[in-house]
C-alpha atoms as a PDB file:
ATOM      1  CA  UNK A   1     -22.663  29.786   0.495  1.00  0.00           C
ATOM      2  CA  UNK A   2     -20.656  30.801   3.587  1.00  0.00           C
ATOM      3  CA  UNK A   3     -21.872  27.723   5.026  1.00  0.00           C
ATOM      4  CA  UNK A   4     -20.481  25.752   1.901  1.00  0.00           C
ATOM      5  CA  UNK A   5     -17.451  27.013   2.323  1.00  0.00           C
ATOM      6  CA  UNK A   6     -16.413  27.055   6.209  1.00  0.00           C
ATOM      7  CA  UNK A   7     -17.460  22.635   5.449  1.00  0.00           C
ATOM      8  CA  UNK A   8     -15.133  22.773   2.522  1.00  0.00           C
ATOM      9  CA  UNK A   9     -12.354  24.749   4.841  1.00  0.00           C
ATOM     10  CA  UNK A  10     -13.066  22.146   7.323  1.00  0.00           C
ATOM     11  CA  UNK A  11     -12.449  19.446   4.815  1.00  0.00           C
ATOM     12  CA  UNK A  12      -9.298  20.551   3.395  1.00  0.00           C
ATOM     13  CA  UNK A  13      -7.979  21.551   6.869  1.00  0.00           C
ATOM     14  CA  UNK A  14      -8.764  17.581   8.249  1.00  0.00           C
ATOM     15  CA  UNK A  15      -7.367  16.155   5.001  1.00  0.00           C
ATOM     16  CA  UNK A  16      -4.297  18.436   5.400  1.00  0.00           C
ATOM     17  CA  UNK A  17      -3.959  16.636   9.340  1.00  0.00           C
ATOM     18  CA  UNK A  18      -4.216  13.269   8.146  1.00  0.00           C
ATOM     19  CA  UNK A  19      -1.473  13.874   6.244  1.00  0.00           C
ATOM     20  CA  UNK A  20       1.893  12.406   7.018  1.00  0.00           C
ATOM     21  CA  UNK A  21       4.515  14.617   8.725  1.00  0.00           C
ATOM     22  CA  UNK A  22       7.302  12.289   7.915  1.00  0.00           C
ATOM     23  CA  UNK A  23       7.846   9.167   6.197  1.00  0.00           C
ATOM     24  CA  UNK A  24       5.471   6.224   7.239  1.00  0.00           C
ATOM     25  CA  UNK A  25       4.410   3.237   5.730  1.00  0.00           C
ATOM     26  CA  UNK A  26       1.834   5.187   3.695  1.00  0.00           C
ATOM     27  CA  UNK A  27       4.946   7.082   1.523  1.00  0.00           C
ATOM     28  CA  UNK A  28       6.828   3.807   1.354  1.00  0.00           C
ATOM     29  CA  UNK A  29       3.809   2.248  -0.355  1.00  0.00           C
ATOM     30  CA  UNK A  30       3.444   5.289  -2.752  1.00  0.00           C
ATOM     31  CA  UNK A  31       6.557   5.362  -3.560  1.00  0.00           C
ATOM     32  CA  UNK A  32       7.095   1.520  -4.599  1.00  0.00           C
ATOM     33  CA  UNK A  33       3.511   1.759  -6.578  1.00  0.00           C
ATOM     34  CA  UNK A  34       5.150   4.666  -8.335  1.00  0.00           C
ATOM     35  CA  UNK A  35       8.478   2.809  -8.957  1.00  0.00           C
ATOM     36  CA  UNK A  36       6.053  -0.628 -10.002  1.00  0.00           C
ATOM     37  CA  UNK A  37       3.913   1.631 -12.153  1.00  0.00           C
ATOM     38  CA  UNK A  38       6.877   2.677 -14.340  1.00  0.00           C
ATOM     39  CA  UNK A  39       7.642  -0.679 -15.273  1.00  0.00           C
ATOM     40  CA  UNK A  40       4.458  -1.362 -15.261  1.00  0.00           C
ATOM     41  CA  UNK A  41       3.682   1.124 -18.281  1.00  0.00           C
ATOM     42  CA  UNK A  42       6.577  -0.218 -20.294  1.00  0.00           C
ATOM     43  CA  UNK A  43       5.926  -3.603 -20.122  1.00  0.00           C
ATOM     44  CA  UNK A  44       1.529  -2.797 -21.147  1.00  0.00           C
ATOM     45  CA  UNK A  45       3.617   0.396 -23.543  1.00  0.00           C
ATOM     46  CA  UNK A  46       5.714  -2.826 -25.471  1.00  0.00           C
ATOM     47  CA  UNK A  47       2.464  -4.568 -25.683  1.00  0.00           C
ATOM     48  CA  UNK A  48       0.895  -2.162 -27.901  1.00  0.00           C
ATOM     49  CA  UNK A  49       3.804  -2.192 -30.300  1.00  0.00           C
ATOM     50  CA  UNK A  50       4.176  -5.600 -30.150  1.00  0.00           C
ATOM     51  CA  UNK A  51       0.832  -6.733 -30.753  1.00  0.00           C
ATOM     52  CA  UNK A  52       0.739  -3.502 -33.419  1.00  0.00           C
ATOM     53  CA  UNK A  53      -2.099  -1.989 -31.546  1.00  0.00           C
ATOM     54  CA  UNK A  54      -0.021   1.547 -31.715  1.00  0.00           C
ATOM     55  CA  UNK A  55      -2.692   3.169 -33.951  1.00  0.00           C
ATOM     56  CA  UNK A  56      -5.474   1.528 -31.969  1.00  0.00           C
ATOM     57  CA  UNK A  57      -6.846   4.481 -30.742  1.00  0.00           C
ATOM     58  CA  UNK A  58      -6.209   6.593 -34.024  1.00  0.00           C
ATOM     59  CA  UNK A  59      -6.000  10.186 -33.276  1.00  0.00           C
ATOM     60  CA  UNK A  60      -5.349  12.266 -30.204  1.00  0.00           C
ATOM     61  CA  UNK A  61      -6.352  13.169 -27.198  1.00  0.00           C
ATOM     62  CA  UNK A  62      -9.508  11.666 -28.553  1.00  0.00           C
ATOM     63  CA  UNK A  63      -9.154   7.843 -28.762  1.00  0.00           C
ATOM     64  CA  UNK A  64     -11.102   7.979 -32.327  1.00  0.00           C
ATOM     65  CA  UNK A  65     -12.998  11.004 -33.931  1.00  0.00           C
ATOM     66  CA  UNK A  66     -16.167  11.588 -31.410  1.00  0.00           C
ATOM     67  CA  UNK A  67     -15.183   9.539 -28.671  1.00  0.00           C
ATOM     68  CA  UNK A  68     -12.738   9.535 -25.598  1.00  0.00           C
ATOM     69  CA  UNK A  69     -12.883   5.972 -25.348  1.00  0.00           C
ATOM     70  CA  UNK A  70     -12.460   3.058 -27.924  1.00  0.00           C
ATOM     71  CA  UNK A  71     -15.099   1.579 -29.837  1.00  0.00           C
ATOM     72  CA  UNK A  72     -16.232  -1.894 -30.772  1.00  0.00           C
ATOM     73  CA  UNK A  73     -15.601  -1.306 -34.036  1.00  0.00           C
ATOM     74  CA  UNK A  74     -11.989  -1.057 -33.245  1.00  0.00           C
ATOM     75  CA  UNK A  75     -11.515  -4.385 -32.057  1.00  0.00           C
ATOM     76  CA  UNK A  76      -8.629  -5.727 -29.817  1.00  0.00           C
ATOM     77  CA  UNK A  77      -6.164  -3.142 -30.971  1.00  0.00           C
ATOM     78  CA  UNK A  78      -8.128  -0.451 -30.015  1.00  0.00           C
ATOM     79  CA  UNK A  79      -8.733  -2.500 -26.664  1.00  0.00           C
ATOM     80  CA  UNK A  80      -5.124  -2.371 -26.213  1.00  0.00           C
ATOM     81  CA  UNK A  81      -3.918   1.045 -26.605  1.00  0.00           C
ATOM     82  CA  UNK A  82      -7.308   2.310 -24.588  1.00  0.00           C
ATOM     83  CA  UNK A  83      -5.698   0.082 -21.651  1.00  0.00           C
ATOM     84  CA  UNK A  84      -2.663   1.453 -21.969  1.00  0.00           C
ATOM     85  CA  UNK A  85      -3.821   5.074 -22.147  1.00  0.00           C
ATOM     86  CA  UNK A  86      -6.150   4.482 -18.931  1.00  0.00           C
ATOM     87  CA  UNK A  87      -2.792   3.108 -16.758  1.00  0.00           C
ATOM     88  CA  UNK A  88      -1.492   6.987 -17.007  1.00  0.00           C
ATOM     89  CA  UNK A  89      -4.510   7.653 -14.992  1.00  0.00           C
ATOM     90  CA  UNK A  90      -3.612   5.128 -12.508  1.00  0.00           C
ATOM     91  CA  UNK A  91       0.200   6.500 -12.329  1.00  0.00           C
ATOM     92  CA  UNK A  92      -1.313   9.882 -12.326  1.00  0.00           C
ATOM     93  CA  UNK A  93      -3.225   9.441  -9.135  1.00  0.00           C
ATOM     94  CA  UNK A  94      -0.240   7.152  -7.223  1.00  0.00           C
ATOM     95  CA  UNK A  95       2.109  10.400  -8.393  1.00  0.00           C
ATOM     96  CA  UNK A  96      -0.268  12.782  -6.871  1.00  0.00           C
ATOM     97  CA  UNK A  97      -0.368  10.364  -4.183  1.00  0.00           C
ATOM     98  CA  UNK A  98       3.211  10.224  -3.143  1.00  0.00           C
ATOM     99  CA  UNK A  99       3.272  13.856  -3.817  1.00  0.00           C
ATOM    100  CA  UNK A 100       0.513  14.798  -1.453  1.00  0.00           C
ATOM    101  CA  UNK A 101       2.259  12.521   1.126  1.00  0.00           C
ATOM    102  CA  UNK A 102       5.658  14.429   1.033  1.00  0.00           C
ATOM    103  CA  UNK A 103       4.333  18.165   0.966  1.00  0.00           C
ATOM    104  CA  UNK A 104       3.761  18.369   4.687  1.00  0.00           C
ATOM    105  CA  UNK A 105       7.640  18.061   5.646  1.00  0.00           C
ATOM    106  CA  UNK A 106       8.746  19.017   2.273  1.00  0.00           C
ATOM    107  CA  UNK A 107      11.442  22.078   4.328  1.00  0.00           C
ATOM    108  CA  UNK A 108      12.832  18.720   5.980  1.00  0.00           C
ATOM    109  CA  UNK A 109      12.877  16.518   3.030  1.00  0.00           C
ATOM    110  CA  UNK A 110      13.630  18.596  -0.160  1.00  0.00           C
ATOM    111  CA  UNK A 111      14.850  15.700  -2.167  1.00  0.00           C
ATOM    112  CA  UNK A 112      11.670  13.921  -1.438  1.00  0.00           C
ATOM    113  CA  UNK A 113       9.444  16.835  -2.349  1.00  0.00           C
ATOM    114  CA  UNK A 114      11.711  17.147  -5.520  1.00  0.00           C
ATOM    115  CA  UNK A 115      11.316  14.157  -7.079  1.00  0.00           C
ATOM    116  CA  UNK A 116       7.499  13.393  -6.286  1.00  0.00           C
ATOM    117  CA  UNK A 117       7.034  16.944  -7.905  1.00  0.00           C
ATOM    118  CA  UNK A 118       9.797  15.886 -11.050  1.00  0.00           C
ATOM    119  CA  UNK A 119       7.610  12.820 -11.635  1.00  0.00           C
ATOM    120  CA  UNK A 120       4.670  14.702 -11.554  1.00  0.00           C
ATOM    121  CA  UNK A 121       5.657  16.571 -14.100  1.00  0.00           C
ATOM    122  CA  UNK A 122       6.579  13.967 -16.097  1.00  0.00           C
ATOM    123  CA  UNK A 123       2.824  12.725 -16.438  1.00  0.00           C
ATOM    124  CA  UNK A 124       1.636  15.462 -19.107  1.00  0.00           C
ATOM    125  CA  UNK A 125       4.741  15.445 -20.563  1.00  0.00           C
ATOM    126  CA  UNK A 126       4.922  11.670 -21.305  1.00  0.00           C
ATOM    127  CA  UNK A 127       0.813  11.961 -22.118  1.00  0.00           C
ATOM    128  CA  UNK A 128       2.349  14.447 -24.830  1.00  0.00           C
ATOM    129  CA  UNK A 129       4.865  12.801 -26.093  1.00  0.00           C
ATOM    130  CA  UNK A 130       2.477   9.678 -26.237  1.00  0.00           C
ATOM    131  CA  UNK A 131       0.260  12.010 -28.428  1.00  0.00           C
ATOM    132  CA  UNK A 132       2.549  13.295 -30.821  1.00  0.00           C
ATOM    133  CA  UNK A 133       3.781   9.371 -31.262  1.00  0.00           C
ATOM    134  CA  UNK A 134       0.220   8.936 -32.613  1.00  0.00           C
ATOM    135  CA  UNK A 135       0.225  12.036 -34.293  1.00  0.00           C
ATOM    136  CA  UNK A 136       3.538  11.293 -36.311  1.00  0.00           C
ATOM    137  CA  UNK A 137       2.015   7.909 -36.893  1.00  0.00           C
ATOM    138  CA  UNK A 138       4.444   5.827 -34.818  1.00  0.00           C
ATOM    139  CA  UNK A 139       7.760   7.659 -35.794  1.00  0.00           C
ATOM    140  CA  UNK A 140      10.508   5.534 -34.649  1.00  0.00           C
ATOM    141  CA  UNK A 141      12.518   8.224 -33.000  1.00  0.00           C
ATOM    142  CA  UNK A 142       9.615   9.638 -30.770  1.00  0.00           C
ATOM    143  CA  UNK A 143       8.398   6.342 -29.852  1.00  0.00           C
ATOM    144  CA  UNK A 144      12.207   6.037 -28.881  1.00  0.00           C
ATOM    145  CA  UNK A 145      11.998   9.061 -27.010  1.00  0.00           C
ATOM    146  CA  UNK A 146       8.354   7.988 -25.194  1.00  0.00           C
ATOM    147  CA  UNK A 147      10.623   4.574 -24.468  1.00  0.00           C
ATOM    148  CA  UNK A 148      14.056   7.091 -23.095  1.00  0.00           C
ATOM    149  CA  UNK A 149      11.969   8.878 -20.553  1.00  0.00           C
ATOM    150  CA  UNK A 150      10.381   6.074 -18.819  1.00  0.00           C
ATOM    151  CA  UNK A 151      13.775   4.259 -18.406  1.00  0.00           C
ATOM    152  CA  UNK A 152      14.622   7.567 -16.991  1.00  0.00           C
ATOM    153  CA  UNK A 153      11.695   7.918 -14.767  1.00  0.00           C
ATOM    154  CA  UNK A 154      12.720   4.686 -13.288  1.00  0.00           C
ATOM    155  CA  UNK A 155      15.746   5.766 -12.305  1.00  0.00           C
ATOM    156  CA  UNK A 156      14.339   8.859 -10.974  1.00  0.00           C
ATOM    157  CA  UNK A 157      11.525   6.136  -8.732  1.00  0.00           C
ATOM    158  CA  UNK A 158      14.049   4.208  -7.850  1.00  0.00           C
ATOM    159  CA  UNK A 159      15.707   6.852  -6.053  1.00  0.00           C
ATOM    160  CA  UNK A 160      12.985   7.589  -4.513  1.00  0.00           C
ATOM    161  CA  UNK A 161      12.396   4.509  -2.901  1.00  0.00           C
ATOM    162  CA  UNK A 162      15.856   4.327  -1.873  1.00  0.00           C
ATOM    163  CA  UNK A 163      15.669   7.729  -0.369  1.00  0.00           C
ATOM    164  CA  UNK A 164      12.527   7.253   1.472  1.00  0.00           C
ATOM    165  CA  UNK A 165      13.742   3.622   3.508  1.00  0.00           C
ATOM    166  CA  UNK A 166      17.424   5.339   3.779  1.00  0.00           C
ATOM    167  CA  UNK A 167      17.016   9.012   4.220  1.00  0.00           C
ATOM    168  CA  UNK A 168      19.427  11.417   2.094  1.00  0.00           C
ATOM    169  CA  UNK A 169      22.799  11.030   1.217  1.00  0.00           C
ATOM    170  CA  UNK A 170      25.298  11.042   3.566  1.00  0.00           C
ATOM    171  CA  UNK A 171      29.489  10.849   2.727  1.00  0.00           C
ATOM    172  CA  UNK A 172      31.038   8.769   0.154  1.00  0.00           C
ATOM    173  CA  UNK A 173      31.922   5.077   0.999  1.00  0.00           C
ATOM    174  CA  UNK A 174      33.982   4.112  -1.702  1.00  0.00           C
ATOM    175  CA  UNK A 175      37.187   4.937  -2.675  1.00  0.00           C
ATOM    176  CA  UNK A 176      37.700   6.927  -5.872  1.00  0.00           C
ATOM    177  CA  UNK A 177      38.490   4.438  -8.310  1.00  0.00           C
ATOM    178  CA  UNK A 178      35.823   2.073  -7.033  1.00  0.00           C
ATOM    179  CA  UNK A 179      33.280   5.399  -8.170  1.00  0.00           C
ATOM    180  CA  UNK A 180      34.696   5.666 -11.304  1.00  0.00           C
ATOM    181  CA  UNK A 181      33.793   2.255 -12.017  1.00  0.00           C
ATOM    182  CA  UNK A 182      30.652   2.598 -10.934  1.00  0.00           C
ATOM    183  CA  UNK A 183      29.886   5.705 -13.188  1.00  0.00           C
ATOM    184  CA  UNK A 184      31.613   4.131 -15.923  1.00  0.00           C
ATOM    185  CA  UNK A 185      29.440   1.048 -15.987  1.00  0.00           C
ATOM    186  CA  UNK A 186      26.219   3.544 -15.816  1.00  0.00           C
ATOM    187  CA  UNK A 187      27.843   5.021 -18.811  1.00  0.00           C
ATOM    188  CA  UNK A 188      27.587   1.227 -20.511  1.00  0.00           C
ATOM    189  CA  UNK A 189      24.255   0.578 -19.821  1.00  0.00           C
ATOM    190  CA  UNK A 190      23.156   4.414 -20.638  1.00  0.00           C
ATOM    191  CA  UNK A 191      24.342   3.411 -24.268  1.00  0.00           C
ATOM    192  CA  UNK A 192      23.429   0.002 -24.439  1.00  0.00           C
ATOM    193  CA  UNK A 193      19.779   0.913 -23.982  1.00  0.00           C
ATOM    194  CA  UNK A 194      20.097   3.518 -26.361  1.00  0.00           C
ATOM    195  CA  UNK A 195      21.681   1.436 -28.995  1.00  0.00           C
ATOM    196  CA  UNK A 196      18.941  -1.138 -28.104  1.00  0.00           C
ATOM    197  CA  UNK A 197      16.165   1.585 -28.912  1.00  0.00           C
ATOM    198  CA  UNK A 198      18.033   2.477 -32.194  1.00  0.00           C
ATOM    199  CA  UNK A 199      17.837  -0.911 -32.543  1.00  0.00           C
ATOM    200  CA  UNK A 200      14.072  -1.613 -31.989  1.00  0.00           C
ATOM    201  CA  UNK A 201      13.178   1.638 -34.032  1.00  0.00           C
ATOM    202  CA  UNK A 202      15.086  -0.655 -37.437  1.00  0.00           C
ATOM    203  CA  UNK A 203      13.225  -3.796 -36.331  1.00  0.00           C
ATOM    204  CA  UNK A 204      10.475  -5.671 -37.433  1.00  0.00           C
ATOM    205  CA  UNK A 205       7.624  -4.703 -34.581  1.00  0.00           C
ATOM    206  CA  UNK A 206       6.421  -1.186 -36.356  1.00  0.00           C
ATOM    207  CA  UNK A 207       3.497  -0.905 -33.746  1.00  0.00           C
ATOM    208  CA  UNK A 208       1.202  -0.650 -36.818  1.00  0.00           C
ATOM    209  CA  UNK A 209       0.051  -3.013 -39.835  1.00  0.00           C
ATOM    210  CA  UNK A 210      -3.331  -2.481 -40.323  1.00  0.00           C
ATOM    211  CA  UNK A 211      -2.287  -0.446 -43.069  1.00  0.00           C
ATOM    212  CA  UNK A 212       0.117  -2.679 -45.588  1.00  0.00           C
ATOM    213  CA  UNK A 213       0.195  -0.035 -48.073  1.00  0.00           C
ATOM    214  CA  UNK A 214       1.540   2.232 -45.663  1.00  0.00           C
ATOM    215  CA  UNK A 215       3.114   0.428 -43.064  1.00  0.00           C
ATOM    216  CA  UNK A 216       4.840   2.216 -39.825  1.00  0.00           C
ATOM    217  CA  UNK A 217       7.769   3.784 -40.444  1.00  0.00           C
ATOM    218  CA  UNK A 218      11.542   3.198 -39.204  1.00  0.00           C
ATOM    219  CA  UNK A 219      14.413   4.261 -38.607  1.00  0.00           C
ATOM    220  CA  UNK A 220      15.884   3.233 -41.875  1.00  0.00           C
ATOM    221  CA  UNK A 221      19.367   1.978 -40.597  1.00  0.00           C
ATOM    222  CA  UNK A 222      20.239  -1.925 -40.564  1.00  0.00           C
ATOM    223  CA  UNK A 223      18.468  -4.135 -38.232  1.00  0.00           C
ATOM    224  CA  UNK A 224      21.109  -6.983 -38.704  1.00  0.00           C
ATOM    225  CA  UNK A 225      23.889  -4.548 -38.076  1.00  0.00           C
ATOM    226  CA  UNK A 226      22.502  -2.856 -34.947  1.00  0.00           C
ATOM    227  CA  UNK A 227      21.306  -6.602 -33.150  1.00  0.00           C
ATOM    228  CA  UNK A 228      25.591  -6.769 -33.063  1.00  0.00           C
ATOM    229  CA  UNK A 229      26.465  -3.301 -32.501  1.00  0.00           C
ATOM    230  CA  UNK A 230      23.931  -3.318 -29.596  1.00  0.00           C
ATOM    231  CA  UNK A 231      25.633  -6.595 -27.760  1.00  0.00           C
ATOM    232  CA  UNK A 232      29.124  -4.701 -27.819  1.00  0.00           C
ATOM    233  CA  UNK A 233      28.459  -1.922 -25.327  1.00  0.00           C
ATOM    234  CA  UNK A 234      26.097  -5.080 -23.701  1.00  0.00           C
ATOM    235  CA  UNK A 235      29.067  -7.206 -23.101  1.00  0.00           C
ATOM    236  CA  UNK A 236      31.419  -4.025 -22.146  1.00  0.00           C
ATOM    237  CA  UNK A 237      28.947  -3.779 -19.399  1.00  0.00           C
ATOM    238  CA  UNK A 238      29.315  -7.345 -18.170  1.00  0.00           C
ATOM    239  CA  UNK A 239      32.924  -7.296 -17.952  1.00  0.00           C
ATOM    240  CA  UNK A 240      32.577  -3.805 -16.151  1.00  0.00           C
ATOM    241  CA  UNK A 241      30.329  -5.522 -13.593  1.00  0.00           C
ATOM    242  CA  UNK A 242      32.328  -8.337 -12.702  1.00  0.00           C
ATOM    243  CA  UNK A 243      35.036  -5.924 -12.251  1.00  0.00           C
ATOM    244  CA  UNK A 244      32.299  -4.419 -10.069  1.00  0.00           C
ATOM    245  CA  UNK A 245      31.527  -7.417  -8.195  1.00  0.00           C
ATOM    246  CA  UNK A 246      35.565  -8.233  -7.720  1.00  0.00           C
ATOM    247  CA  UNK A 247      35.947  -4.464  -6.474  1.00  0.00           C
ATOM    248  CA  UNK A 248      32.980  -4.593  -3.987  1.00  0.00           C
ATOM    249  CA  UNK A 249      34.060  -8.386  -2.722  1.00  0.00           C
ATOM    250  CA  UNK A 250      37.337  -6.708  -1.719  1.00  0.00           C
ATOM    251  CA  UNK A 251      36.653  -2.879  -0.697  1.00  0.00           C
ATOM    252  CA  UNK A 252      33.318  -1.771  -0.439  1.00  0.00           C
ATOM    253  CA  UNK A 253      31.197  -4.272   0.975  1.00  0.00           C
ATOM    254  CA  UNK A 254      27.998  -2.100   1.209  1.00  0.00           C
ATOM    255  CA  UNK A 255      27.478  -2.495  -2.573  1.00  0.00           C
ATOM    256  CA  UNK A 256      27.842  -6.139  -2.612  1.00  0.00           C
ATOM    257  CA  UNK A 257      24.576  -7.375  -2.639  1.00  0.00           C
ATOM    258  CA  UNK A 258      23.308  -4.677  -5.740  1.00  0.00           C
ATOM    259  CA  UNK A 259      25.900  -5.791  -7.206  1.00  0.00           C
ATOM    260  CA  UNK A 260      25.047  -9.191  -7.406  1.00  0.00           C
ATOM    261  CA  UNK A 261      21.474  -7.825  -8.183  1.00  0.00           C
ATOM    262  CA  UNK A 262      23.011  -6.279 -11.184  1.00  0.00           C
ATOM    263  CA  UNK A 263      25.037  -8.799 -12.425  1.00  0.00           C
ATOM    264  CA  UNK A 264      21.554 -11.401 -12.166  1.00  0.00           C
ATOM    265  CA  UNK A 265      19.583  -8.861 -14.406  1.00  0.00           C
ATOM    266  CA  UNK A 266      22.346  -8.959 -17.061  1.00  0.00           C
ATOM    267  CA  UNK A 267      23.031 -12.312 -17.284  1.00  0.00           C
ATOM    268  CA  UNK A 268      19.119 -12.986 -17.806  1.00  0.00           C
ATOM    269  CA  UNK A 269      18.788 -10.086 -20.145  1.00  0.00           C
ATOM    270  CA  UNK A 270      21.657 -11.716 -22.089  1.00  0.00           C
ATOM    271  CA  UNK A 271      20.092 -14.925 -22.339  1.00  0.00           C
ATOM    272  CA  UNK A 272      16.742 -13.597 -23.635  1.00  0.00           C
ATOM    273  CA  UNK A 273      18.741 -11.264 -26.288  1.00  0.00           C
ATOM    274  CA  UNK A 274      20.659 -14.017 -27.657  1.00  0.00           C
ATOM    275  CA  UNK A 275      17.462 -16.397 -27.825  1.00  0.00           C
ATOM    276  CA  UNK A 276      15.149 -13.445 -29.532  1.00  0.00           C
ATOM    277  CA  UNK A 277      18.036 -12.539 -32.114  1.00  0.00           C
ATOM    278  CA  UNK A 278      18.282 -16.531 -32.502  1.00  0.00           C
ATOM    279  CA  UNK A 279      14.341 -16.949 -33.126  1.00  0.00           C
ATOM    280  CA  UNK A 280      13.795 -14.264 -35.382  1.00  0.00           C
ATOM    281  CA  UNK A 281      12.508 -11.670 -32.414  1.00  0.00           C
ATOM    282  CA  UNK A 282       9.491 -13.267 -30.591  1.00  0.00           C
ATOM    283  CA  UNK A 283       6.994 -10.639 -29.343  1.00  0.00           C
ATOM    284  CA  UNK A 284       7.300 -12.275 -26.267  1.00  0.00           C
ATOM    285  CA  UNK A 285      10.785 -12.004 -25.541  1.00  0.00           C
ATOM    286  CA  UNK A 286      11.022  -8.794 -27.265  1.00  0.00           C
ATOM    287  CA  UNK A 287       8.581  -7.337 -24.483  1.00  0.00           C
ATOM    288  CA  UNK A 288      10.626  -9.172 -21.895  1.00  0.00           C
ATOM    289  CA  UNK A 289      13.347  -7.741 -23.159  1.00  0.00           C
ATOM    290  CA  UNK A 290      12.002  -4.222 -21.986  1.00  0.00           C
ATOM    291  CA  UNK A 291      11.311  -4.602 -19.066  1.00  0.00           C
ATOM    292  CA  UNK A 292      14.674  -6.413 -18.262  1.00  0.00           C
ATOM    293  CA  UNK A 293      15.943  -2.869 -19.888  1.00  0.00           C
ATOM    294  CA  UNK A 294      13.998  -0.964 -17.112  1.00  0.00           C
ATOM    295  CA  UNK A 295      15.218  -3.116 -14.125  1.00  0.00           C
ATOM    296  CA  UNK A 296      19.340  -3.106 -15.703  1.00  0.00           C
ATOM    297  CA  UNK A 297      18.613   0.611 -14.961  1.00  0.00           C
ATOM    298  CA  UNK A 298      17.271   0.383 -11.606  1.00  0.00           C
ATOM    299  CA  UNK A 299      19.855  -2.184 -10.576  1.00  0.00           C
ATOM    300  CA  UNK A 300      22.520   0.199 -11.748  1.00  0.00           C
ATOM    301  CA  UNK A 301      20.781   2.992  -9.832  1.00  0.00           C
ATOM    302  CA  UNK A 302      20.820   1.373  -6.483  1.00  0.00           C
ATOM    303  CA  UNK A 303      24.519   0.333  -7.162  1.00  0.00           C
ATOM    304  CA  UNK A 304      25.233   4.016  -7.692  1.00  0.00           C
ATOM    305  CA  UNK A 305      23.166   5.313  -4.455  1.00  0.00           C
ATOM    306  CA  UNK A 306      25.036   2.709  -2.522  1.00  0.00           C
ATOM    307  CA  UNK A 307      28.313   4.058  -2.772  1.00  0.00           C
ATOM    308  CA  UNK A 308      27.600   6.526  -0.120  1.00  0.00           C
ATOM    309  CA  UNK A 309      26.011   6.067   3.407  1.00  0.00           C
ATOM    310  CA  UNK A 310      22.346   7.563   3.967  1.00  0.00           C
ATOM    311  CA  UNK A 311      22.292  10.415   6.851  1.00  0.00           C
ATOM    312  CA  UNK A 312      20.066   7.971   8.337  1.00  0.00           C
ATOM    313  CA  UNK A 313      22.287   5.043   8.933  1.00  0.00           C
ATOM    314  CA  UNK A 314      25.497   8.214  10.050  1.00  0.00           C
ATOM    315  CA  UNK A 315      22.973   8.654  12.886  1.00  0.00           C
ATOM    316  CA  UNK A 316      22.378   5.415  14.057  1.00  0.00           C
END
């Protein structure tokens, strides 16, 4: 036994050596699997509502009564939401990943160590809320919720990719009104994603319809309504990013280049919103659609983290 455990000691000890002490290309690859994952998870997440494979695996944590896994008997959809289920293992281990790759300096880097151990967190609390979205039988509003957090969580990777290639923030590069533009477009696109999720909850993609005596539920409010309501705030956003792009062409020419990123994403993700409200909401381009959502919010996040200079780039 005391043998055992001086190998173990030894183990944990090596391990613990090989470990980074700052950031190297090992953390910079953990943390852009973890940011790839995210998206990732909602693009394989919209698949299972889209190709209504949300009660696939019926019950939870169980995938069916008796089993972890799916079952032939459950077909495709089962297939499906399995799939998607298993990818929260694979996000799970890149977290634990980038976590394990932080701890060593985590007294130098705090913010690092913060937001590995944040999106840790986040893992049984999405696996949860992806459980109780089963449980309710594919209630609009927590499937809305599952759909909030992961646009949040790739926000939260996105910073840390940014922080890990440009170290932690350093002083403020643009001038005050040039911020409050900034901020105010983040407020646009925080509401037009939630609008669009009110939105999707009304729509015609239930995750479910295996049953059609008791269908999915939604949201009850009017699809036709929201598809407009949810291109207002869309186009406020536009105009607030050209008034971006003006702004950075003229005073702050470190955010230029996001900015153009930005403005890319939203004129795509308004061409495939017009075309799925035109043809009836494809699956397709409803799924694209998602995952155009997830990269407006990373765009906008970089934008935001650009505004001030890294303590890294102060230095040199």
């Amino acid at each position: 036994m005391s043998r055992l455990r001086d190998r173990l000691s030894a183990t944990i000890t090596r391990f613990w050596n090989w470990l980074p002490d700052g950031v190297d290309r090992r953390v910079r690859v953990f943390a852009w699997l973890s940011f790839a994952f995210q998206l990732v998870l909602i693009g394989t997440g919209g698949a299972v509502r889209l190709t209504a494979s949300g009660l696939g695996c019926p019950t939870w944590p169980q995938c069916t009564d008796g089993s972890f896994v799916n079952t032939p008997e459950m077909g495709i959809h089962g297939v499906i939401e399995f799939g998607n289920r298993l990818l929260t293992f694979v996000l799970a281990f890149i977290t634990i990943a980038v976590f394990l790759a932080v701890a060593k300096y985590r007294r130098e880097r705090r913010d690092l160590f913060l937001l590995t151990l944040f999106q840790g967190l986040s893992i049984p609390f999405q696996a949860v809320l992806g459980g109780i979205t089963v449980l309710t039988g594919l209630n609009p509003y927590v499937v809305g919720a599952h759909f909030a957090v992961s646009i949040v969580l790739v926000s939260l990777t996105t910073v840390l990719v940014w922080r890990v290639y440009r170290g932690r923030r350093g002083e403020r590069l643009a001038p005050t009104w040039f911020l409050a533009l900034a901020h105010l477009t983040s407020l646009a696109v925080a509401v037009t994603v939630t609008v669009g999720i009110l939105t999707t909850g009304s729509g015609p993609h239930a995750g479910d319809n295996s049953n059609p005596d008791k269908p999915a539920p939604r949201n009850g409010l009017d699809p036709e309504l929201l598809q407009h309501v949810h291109s207002w705030p869309a186009y406020v956003t536009l105009g607030l990013t050209l008034l971006l792009l003006l702004g950075a062409l003229v005073a702050v020419r470190g955010s230029r280049s996001w900015v153009f990123v930005l403005l890319g994403i939203e004129l795509v993700q308004t061409a495939v919103g017009i075309t799925q409200a035109r043809l009836g909401l494809p699956e397709v381009l409803v799924g694209v659609h998602m995952v155009l959502a997830g990269l407006l919010v990373a765009a906008m996040t970089a934008v935001v983290l650009s505004l001030r200079a890294s303590r890294k780039e102060l230095t040199e």
